[in-house]
Protein backbone atom coordinates (compact mmCIF):
# COMPACT_ATOMS: atom_id res chain seq x y z
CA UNK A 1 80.76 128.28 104.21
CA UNK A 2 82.14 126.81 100.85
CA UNK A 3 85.63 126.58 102.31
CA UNK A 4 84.50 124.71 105.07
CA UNK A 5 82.85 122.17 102.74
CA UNK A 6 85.97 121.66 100.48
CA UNK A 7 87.80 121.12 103.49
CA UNK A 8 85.50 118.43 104.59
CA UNK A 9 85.33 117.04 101.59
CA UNK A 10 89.43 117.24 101.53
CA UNK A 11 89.53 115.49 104.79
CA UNK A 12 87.08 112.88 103.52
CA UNK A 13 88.50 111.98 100.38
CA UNK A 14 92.14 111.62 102.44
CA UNK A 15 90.64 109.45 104.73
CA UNK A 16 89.29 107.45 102.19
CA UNK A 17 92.57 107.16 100.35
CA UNK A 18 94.38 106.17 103.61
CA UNK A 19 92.32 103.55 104.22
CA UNK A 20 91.96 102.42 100.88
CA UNK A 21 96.01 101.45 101.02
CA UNK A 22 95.70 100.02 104.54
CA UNK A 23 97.97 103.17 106.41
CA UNK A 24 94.84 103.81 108.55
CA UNK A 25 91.75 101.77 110.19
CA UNK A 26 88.94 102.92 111.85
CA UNK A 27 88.37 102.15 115.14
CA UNK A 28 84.67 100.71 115.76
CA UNK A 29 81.72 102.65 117.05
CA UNK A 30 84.11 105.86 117.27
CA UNK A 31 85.07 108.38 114.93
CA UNK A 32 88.99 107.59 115.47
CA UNK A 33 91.15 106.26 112.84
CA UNK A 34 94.74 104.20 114.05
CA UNK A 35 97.62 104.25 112.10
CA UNK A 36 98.45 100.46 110.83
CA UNK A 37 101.57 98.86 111.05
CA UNK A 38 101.86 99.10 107.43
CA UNK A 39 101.27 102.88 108.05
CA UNK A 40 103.88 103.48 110.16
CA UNK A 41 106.51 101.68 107.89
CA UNK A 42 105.60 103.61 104.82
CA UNK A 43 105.35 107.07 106.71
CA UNK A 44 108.41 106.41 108.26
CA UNK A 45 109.90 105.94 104.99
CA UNK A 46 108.06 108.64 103.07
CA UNK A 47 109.32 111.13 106.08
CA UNK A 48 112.84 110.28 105.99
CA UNK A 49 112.65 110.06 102.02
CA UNK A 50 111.24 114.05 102.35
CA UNK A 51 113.87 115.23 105.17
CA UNK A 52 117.06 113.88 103.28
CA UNK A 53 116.66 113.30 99.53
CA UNK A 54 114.38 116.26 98.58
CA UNK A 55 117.08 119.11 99.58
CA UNK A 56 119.60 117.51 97.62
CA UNK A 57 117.23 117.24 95.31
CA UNK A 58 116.85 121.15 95.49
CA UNK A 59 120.39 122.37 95.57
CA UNK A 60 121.42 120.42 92.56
């Protein structure tokens, strides 16, 4: 039962933090969240950043 509430509360504080920078907005009268345009740009980046810099980052 505690593991369940630190995972809400996780998921809460994310979703707060997402929106907070603009990468996600709620959609109205739902409980659905769209990824912005701004979103998309800087987890597009972030991805890429994490598939191609971070291994050579690893081997040296």
């Amino acid at each position: 039962m505690i593991e369940k509430k630190r995972a809400v509360g996780r998921t809460t504080r994310l979703l707060a933090k997402l929106r907070a920078h603009a990468l996600i907005a709620k959609i109205p009268h739902s409980f659905r969240y769209k990824i912005t345009k701004k979103g998309v740009r800087v987890m597009t980046i972030v991805l890429m950043f994490k598939r191609k810099e971070i291994p050579k980052l690893a081997t040296g």
